[in-house]
PDB file of N, CA and C in Angstrom:
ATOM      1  N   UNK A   1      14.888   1.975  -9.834  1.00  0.00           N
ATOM      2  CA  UNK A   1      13.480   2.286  -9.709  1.00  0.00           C
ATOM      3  C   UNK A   1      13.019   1.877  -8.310  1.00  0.00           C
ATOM      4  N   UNK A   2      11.990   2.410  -7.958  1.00  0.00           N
ATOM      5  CA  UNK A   2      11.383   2.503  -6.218  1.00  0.00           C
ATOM      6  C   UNK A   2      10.351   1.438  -6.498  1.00  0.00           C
ATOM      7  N   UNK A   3      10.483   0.561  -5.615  1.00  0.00           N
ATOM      8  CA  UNK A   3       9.558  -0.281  -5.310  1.00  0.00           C
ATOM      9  C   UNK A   3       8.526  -0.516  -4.361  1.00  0.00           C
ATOM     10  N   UNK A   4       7.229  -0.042  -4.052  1.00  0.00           N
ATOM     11  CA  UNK A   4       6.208  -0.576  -2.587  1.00  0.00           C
ATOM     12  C   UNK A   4       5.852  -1.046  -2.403  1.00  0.00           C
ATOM     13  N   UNK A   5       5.763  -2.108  -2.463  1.00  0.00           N
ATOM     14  CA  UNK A   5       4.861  -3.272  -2.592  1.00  0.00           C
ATOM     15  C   UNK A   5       4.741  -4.014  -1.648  1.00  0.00           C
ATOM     16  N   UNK A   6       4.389  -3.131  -0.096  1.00  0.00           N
ATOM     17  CA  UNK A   6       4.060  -4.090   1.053  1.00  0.00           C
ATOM     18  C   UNK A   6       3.487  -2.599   1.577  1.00  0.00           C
ATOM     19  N   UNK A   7       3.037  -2.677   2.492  1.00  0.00           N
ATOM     20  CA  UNK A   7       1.426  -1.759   3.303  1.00  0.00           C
ATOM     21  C   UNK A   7       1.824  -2.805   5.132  1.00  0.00           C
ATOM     22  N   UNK A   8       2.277  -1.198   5.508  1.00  0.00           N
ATOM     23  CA  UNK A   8       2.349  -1.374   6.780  1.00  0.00           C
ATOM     24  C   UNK A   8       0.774  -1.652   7.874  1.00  0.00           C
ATOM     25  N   UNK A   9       0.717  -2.528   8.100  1.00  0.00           N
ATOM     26  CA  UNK A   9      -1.171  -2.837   8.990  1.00  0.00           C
ATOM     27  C   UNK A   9      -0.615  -3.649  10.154  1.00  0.00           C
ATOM     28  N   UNK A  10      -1.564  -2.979  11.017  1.00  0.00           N
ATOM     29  CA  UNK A  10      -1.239  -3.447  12.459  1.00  0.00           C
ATOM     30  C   UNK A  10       0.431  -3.734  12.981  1.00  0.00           C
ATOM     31  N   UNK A  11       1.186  -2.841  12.764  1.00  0.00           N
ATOM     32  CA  UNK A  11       2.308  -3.164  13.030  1.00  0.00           C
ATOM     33  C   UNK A  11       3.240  -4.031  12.215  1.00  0.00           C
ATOM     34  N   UNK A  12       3.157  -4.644  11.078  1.00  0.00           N
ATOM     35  CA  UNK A  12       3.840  -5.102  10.267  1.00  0.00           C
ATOM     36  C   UNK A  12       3.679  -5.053   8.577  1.00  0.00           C
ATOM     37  N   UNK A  13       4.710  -4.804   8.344  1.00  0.00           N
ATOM     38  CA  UNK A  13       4.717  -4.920   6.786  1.00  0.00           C
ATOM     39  C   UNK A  13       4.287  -6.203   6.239  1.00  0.00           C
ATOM     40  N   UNK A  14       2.838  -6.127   5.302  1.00  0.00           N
ATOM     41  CA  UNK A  14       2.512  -6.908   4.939  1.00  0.00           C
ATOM     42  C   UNK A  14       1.948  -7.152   3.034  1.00  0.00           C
ATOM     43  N   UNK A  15       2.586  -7.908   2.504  1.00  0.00           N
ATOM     44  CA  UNK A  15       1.811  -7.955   0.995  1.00  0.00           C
ATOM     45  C   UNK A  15       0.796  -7.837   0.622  1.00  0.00           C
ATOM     46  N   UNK A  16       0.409  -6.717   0.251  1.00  0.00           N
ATOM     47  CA  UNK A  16      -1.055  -6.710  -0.499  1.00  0.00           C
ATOM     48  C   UNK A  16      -1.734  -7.825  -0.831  1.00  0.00           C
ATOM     49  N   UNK A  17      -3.319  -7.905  -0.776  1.00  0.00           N
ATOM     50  CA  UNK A  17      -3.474  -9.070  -1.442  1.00  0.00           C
ATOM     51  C   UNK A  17      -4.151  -8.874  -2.629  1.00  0.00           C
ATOM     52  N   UNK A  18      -3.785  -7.945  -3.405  1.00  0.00           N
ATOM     53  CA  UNK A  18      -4.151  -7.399  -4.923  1.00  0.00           C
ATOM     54  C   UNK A  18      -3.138  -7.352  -5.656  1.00  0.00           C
ATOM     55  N   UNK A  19      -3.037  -7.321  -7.125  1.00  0.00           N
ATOM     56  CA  UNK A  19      -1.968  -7.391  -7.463  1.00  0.00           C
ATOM     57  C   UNK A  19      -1.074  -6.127  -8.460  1.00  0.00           C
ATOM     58  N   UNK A  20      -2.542  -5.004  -8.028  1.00  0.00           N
ATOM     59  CA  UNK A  20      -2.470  -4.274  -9.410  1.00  0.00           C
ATOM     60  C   UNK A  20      -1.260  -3.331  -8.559  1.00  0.00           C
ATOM     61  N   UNK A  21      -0.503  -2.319  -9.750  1.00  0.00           N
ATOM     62  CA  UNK A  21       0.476  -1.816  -9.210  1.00  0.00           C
ATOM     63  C   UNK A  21      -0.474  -0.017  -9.896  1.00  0.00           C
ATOM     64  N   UNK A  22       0.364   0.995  -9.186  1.00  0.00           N
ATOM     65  CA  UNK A  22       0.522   2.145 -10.330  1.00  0.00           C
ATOM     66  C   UNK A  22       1.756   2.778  -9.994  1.00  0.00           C
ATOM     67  N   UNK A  23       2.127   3.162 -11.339  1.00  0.00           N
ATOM     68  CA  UNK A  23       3.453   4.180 -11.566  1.00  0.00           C
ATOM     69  C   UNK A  23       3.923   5.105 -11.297  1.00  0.00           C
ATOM     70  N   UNK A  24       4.791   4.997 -10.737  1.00  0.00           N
ATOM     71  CA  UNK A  24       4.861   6.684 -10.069  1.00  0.00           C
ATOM     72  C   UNK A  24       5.701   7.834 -11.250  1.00  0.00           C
ATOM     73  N   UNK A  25       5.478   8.774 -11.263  1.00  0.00           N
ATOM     74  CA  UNK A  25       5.816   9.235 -12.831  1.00  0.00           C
ATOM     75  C   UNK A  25       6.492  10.876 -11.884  1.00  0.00           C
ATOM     76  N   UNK A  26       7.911  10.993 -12.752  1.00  0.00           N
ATOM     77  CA  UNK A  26       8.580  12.309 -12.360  1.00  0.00           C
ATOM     78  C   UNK A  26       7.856  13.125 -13.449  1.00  0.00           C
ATOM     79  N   UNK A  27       7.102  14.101 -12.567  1.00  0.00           N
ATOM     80  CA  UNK A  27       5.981  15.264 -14.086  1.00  0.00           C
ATOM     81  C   UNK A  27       7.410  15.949 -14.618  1.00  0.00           C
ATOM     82  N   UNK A  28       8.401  15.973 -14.287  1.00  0.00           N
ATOM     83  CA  UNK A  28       9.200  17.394 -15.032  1.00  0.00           C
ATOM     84  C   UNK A  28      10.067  16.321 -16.114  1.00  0.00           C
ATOM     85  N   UNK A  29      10.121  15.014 -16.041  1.00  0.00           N
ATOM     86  CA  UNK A  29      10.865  14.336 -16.981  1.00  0.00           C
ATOM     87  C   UNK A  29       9.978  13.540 -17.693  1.00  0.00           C
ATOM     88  N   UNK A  30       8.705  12.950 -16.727  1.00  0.00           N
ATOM     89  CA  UNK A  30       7.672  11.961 -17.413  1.00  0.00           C
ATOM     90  C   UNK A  30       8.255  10.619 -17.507  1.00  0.00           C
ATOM     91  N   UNK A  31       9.131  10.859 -16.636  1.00  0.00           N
ATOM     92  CA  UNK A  31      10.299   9.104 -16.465  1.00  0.00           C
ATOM     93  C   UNK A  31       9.347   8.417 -15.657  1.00  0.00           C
ATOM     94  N   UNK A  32       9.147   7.208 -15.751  1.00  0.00           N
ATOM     95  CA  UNK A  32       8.505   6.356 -14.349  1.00  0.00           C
ATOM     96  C   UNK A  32       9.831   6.302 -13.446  1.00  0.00           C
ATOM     97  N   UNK A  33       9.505   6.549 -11.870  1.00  0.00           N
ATOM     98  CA  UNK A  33      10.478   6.324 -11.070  1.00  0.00           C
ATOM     99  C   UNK A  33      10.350   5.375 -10.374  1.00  0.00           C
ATOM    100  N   UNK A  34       9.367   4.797 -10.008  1.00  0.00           N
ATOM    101  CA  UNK A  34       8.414   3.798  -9.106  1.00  0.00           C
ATOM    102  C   UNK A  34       7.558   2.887  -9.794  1.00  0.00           C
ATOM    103  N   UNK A  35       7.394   1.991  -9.134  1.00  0.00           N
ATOM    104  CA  UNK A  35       5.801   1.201  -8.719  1.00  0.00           C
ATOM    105  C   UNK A  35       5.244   0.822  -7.061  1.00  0.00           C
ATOM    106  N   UNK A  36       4.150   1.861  -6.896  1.00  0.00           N
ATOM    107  CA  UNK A  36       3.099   1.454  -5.627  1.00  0.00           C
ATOM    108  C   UNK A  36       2.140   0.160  -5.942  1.00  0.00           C
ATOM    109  N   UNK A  37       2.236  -0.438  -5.319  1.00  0.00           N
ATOM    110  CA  UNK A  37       0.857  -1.561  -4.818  1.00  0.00           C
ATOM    111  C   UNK A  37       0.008  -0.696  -4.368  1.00  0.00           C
ATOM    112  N   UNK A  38      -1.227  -1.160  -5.476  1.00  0.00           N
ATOM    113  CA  UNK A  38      -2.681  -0.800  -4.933  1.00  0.00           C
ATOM    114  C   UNK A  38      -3.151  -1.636  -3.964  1.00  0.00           C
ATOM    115  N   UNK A  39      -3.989  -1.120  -2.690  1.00  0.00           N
ATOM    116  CA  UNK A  39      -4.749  -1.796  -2.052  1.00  0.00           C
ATOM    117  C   UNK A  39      -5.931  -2.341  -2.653  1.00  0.00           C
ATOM    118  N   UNK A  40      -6.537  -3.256  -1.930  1.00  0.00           N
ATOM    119  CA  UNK A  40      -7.946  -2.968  -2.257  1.00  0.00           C
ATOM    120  C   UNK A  40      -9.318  -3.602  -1.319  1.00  0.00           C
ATOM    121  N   UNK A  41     -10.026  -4.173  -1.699  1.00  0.00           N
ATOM    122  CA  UNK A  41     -10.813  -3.802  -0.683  1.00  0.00           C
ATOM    123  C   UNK A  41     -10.247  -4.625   0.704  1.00  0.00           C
ATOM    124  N   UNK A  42      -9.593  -6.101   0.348  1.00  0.00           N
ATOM    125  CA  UNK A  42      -9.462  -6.299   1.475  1.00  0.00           C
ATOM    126  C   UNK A  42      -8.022  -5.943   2.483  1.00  0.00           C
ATOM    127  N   UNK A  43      -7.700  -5.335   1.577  1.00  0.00           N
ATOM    128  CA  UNK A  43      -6.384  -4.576   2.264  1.00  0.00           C
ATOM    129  C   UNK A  43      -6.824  -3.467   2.992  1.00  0.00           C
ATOM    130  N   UNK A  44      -7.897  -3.175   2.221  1.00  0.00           N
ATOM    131  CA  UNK A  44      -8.579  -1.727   3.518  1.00  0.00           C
ATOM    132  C   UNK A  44      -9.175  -2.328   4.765  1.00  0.00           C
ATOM    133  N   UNK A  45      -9.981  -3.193   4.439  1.00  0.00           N
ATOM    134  CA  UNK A  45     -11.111  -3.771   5.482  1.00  0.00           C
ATOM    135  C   UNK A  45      -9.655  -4.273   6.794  1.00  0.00           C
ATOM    136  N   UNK A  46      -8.368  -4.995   5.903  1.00  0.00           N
ATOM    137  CA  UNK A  46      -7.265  -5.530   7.366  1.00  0.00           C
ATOM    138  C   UNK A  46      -7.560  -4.223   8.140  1.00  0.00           C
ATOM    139  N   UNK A  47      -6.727  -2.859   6.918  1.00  0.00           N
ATOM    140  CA  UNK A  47      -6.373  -1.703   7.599  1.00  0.00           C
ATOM    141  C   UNK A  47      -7.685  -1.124   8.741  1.00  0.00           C
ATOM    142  N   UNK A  48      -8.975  -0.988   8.403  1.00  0.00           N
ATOM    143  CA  UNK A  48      -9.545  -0.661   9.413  1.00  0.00           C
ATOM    144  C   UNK A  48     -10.070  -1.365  10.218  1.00  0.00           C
ATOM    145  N   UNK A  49      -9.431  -2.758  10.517  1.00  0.00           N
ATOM    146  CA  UNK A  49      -9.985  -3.727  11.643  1.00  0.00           C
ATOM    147  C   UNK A  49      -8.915  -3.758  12.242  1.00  0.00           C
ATOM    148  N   UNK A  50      -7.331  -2.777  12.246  1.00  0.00           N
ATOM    149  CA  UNK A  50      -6.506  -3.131  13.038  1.00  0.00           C
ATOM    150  C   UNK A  50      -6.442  -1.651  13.404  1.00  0.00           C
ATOM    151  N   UNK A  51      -7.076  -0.688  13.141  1.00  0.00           N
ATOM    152  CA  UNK A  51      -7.486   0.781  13.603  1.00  0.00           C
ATOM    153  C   UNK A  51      -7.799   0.043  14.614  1.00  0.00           C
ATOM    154  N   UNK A  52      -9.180  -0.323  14.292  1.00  0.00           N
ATOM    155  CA  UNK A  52     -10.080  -0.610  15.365  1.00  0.00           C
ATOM    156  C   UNK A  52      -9.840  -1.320  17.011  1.00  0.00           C
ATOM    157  N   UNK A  53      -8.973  -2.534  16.509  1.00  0.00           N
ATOM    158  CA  UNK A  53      -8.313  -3.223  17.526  1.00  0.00           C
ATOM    159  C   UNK A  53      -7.230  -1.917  18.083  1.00  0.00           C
ATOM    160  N   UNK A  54      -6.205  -1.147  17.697  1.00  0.00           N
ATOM    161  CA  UNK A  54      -5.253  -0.351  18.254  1.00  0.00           C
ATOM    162  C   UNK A  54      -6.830   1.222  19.304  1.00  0.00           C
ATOM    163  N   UNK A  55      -7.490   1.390  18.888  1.00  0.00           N
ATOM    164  CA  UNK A  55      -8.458   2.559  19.552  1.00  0.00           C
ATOM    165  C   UNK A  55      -9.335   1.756  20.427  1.00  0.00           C
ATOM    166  N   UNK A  56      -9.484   0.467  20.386  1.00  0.00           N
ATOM    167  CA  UNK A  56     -10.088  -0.505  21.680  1.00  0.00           C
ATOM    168  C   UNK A  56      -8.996  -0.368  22.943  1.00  0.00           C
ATOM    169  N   UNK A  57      -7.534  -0.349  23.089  1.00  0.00           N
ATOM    170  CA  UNK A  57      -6.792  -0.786  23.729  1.00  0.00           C
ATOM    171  C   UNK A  57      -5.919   0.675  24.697  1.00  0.00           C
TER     172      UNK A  57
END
């Protein structure tokens, strides 16, 4: 099974700091193949304060 559970920000792979996951599901078998890490808010707020810092520079 596929695992994601890190979110590339500002140049490095980093652990979510949420914990919820969702499943990634094959529609033609309905097998789970995966689990993604959900972001959330403050995984967005890293992600667009290191936009921000990379379009300053």
């Amino acid at each position: 099974m596929n695992r994601t559970d890190r979110f590339y920000i500002d140049g490095q792979w980093v652990a979510p700091q949420g914990t919820d996951t969702f499943s990634m599901i094959d529609p033609a078998t309905e097998a789970v193949t995966g689990q993604l890490a959900m972001g959330n808010a403050q995984d967005a707020d890293a992600a667009v304060a290191a936009a921000h810092r990379a379009f300053d520079a």
